[in-house]
Protein backbone atom coordinates (compact mmCIF):
# COMPACT_ATOMS: atom_id res chain seq x y z
CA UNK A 1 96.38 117.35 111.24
CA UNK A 2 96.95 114.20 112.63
CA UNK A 3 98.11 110.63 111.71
CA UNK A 4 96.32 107.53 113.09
CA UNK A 5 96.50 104.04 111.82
CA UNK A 6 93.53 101.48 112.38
CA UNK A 7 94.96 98.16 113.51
CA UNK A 8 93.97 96.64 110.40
CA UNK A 9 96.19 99.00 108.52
CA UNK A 10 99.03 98.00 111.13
CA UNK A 11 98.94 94.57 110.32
CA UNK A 12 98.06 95.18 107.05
CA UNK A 13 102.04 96.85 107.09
CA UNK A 14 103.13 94.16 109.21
CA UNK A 15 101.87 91.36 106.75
CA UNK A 16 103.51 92.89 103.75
CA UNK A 17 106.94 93.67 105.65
CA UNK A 18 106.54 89.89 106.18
CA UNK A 19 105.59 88.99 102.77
CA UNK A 20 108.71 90.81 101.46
CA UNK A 21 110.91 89.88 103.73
CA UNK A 22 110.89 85.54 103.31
CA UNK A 23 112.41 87.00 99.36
CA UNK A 24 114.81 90.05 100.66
CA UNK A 25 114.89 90.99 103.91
CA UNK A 26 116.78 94.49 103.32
CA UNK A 27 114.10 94.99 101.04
CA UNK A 28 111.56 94.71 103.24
CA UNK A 29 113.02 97.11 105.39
CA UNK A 30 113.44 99.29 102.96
CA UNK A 31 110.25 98.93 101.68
CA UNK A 32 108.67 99.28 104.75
CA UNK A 33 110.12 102.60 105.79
CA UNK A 34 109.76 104.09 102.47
CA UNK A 35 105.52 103.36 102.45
CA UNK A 36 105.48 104.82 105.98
CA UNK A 37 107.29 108.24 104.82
CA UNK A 38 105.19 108.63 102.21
CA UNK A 39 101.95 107.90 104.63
CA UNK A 40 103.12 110.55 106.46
CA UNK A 41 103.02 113.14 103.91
CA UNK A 42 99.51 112.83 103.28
CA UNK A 43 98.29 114.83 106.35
CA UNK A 44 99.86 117.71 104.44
CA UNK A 45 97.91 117.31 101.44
CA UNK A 46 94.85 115.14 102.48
CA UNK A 47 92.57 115.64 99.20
CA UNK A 48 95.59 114.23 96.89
CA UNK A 49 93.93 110.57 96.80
CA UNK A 50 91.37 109.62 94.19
CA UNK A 51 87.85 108.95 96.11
CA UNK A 52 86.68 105.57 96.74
CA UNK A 53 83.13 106.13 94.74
CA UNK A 54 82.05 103.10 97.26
CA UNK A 55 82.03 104.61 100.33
CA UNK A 56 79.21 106.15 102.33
CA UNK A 57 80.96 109.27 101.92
CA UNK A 58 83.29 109.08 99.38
CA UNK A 59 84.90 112.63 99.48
CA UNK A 60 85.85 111.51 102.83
CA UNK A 61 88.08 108.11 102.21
CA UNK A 62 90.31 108.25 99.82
CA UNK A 63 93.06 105.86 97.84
CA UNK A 64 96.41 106.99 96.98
CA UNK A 65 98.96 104.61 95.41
CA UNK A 66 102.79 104.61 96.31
CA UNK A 67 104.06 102.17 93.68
CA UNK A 68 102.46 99.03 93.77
CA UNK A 69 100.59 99.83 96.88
CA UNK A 70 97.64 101.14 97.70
CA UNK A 71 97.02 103.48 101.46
CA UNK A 72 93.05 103.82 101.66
CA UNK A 73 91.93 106.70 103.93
CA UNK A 74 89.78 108.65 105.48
CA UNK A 75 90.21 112.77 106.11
CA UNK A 76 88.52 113.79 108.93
CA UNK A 77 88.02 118.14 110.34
CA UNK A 78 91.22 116.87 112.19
CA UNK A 79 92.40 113.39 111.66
CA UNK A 80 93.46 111.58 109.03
CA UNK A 81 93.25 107.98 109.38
CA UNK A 82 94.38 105.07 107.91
CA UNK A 83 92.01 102.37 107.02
CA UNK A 84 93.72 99.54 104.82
CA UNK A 85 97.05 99.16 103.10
CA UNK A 86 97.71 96.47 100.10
CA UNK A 87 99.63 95.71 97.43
CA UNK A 88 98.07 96.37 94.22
CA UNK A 89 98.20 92.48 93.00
CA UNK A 90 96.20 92.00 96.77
CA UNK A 91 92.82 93.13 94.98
CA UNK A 92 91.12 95.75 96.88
CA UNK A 93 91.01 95.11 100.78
């Protein structure tokens, strides 16, 4: 299956590297690679993330939190894109 990003979900990984980084820059980094390994397990288990009730179809976009942050997605026949990422004090994006 594969992994796309939308480009609010690359800035939305930009803008917390960012965030993180003006307190601890090796954190950020850290931080940062860490949330993208773990983004690219899900296209091995796709259904793992609760359902987002909200959508139009919510078996299709899913939430799954890493930590303190939340990677909202959508599984697709063969895609599995990423739609928003946010830290969980962020509110829902």
């Amino acid at each position: 299956m594969k992994l796309a990003y939308t480009d609010e979900a690359i800035e939305d990984l930009r803008r917390l590297r960012e965030f993180i980084a003006v307190h601890d820059p090796s954190a950020a980094a850290r931080v940062a690679a860490e949330l993208v390994g773990k983004i690219e397990l899900l296209p091995d288990f796709p259904r793992m993330g609760a359902t987002v009730e909200i959508a139009p179809v919510p078996d299709s976009v899913r939430d799954m939190v890493f930590g303190k942050y939340v990677v909202r997605y959508s599984v697709h026949v063969s895609a599995l894109i990423i739609l928003r990422v946010w830290h969980e004090l962020e509110g829902e994006r």
